[in-house]
Protein backbone atom coordinates (compact mmCIF):
# COMPACT_ATOMS: atom_id res chain seq x y z
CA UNK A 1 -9.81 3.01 16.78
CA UNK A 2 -11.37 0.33 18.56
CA UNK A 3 -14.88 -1.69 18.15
CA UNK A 4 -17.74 -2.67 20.33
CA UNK A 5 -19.30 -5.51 18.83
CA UNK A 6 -22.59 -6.61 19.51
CA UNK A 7 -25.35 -8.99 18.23
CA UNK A 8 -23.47 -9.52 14.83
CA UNK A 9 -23.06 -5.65 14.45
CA UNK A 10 -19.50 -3.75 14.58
CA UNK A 11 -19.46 -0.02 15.79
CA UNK A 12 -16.29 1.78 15.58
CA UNK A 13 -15.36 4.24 18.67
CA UNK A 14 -11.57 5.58 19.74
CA UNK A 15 -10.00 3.76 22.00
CA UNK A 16 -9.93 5.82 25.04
CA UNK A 17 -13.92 6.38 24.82
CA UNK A 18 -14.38 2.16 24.16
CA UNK A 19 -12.52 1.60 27.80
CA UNK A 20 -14.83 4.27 29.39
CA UNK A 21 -17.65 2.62 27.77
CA UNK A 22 -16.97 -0.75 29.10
CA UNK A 23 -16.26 0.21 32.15
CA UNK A 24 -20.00 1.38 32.27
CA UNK A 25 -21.73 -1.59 30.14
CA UNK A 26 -19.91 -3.85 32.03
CA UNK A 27 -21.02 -2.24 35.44
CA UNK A 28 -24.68 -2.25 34.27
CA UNK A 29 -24.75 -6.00 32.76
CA UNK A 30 -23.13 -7.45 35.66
CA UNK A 31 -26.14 -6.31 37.67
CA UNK A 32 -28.02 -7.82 35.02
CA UNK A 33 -29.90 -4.04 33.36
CA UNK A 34 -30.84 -3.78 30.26
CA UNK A 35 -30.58 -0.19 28.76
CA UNK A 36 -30.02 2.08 25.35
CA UNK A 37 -26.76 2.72 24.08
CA UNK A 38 -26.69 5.82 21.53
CA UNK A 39 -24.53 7.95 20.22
CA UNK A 40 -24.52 10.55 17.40
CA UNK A 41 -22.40 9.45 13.91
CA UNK A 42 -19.66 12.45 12.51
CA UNK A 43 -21.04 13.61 9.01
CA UNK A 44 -17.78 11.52 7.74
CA UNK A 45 -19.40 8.19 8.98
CA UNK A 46 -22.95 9.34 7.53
CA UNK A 47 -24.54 11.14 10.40
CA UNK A 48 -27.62 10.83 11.87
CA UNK A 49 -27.66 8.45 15.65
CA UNK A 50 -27.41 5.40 16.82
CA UNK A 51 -29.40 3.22 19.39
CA UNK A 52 -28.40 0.16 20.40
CA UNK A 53 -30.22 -2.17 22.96
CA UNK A 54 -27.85 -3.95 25.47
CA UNK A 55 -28.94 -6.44 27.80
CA UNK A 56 -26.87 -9.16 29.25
CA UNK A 57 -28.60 -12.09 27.02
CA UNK A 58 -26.73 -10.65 23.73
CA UNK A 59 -22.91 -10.80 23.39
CA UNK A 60 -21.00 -8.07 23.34
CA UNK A 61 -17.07 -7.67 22.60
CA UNK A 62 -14.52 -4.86 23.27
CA UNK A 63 -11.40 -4.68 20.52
CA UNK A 64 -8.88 -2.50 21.32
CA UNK A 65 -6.70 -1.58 18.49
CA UNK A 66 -3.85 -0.08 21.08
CA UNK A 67 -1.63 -2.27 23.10
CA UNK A 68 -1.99 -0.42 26.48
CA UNK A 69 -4.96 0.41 28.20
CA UNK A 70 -5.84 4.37 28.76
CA UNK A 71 -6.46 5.60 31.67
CA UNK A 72 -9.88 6.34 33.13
CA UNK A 73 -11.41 9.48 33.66
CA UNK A 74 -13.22 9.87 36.89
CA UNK A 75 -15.50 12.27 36.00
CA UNK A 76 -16.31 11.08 32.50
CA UNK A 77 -17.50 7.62 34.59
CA UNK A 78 -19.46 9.39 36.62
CA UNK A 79 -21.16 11.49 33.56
CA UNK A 80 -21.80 8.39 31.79
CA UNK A 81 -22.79 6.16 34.78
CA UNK A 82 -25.60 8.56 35.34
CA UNK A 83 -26.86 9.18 32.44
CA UNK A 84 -26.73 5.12 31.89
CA UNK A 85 -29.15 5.37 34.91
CA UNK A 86 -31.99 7.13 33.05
CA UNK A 87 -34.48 6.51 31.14
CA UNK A 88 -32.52 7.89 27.95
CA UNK A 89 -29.89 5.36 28.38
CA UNK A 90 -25.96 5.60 28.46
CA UNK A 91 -25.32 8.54 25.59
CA UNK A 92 -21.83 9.02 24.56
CA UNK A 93 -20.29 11.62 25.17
CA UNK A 94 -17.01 13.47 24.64
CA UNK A 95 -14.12 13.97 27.85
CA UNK A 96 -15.17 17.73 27.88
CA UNK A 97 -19.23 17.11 27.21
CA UNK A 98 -18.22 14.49 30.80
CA UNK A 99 -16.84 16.85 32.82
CA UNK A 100 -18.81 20.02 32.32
CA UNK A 101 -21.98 17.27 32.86
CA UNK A 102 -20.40 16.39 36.04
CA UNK A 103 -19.44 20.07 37.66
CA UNK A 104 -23.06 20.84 36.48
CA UNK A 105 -24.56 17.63 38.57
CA UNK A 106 -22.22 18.81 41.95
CA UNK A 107 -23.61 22.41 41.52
CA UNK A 108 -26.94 21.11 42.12
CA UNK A 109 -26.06 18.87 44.80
């Protein structure tokens, strides 16, 4: 499991979803956007969601707890780069949730 820290908070994701979600934030605060970051908590963590405002004045830190870094999914970028676009903000999302977004955004292309 790795963290995304931000603003004095500490959210815990796994690993492989943190490097997809950097990937994205990073993309989005270079060109200086501000946007939502939510996600829904697993009844083990207490359930319920989470919103979190990002915006390149606030720090933010990626901690990996694996050595090496997994590799990307195309199509899981894509999902989440587009939804980062909207006016719901980037939602995470699972691999599967990612791809079946992104065969449903070609269909109507």
């Amino acid at each position: 499991m790795g963290y995304l820290i931000h603003g004095g908070n500490t959210y815990e994701f796994e690993d492989r979803v943190l490097a997809h979600l950097k990937t994205v934030i990073g993309q989005k605060l270079r060109k200086q956007e501000c946007f939502f970051l939510s996600w829904t908590k697993s009844p083990e963590t207490g359930s319920g969601r989470v919103s979190v405002w990002l915006s390149p004045q606030i720090a933010i830190a990626f901690r990996f707890s694996g050595s090496r870094p997994p590799q990307l999914n195309p199509d899981w970028l894509k999902a989440l780069t587009a939804l980062a676009h909207t006016p719901r903000g980037l939602v995470v999302m699972s691999e599967d949730e990612a791809e079946s977004y992104a065969r449903r955004q070609l269909v109507k292309i």
